[in-house]
Protein backbone atom coordinates (compact mmCIF):
# COMPACT_ATOMS: atom_id res chain seq x y z
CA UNK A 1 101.22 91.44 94.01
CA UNK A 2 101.89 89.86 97.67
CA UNK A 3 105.03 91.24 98.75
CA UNK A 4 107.38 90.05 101.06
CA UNK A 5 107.73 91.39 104.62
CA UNK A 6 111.53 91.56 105.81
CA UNK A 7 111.44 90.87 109.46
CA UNK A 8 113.98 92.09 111.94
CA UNK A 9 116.36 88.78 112.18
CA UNK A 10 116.74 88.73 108.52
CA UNK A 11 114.07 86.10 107.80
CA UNK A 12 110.97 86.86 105.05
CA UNK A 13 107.72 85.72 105.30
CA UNK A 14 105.00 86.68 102.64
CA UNK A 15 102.50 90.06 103.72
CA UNK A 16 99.13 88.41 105.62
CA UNK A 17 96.25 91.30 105.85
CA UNK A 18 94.77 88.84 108.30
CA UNK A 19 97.88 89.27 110.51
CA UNK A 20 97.70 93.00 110.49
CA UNK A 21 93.64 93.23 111.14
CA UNK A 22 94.38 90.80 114.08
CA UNK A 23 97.30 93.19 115.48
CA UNK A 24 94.99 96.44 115.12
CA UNK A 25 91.93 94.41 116.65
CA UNK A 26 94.03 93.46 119.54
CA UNK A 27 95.23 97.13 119.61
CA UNK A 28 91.63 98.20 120.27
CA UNK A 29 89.85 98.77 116.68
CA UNK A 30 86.54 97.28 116.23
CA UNK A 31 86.34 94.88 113.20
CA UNK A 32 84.96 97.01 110.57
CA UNK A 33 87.68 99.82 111.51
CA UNK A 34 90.91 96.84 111.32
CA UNK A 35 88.94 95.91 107.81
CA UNK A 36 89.59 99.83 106.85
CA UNK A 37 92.81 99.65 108.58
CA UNK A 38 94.23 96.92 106.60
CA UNK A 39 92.70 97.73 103.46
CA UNK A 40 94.24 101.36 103.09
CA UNK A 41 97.92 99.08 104.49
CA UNK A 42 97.47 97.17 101.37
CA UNK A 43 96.45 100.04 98.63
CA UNK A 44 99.51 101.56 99.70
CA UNK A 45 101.77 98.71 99.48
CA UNK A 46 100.40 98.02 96.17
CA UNK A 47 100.72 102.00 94.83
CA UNK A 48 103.93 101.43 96.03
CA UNK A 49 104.53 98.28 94.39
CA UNK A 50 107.12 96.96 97.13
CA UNK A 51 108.27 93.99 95.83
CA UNK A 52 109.87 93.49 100.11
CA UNK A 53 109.84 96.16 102.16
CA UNK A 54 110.94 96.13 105.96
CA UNK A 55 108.41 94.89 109.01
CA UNK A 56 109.51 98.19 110.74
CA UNK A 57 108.37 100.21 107.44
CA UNK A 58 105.02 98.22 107.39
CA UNK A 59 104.92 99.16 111.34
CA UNK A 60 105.60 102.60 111.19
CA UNK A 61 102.70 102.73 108.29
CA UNK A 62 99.87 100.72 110.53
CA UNK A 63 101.38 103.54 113.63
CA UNK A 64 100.46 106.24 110.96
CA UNK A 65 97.03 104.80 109.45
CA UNK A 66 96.04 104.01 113.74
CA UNK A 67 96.71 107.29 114.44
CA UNK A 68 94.24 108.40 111.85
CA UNK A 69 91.85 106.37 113.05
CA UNK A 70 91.65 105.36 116.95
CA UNK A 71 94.04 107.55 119.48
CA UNK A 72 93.56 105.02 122.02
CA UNK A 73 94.38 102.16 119.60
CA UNK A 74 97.82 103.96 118.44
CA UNK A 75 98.70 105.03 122.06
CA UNK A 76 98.06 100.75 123.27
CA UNK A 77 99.77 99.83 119.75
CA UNK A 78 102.96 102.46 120.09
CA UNK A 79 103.30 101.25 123.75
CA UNK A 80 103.60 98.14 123.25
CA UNK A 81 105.79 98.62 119.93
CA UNK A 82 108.03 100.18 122.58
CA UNK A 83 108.05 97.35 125.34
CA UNK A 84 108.70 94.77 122.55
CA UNK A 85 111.93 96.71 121.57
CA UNK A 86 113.57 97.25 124.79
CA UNK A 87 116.13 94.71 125.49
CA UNK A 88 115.92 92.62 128.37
């Protein structure tokens, strides 16, 4: 099952691991570690069996699985989480 991701304006687009191993790379995670990342993401999205499920829901689960994983990577990844949000 490929659920679909409901972003903040509404819109849905179709869950990409690619998109979330790029976002936790960029966050700091070596390769093999955004591979783990995004595979334990997608287990629990399938146990789950979200059919859509919010981008801020799939967020706050990549926050929880970083923290696990890489301190560093959460703190840079929660940071700028935070910056993004703040209105201008």
């Amino acid at each position: 099952m490929n659920p679909k991701v409901i972003k903040r304006d509404g819109s849905m687009e179709e869950y990409k691991e690619t998109k979330i191993t790029r976002v936790v790379v960029a966050a700091g995670l070596s390769e093999s570690q955004a591979k783990s990342l995004t595979s334990a993401i997608t287990k629990w999205l399938n146990e789950e069996a979200f059919s859509k499920l919010p981008s801020l829901k799939l967020r706050d689960k990549v926050i929880e699985e970083l923290k696990k994983i890489n301190k560093d990577a959460f703190n840079l990844f929660s940071w700028y989480q935070n910056t993004k949000e703040q209105p201008e």
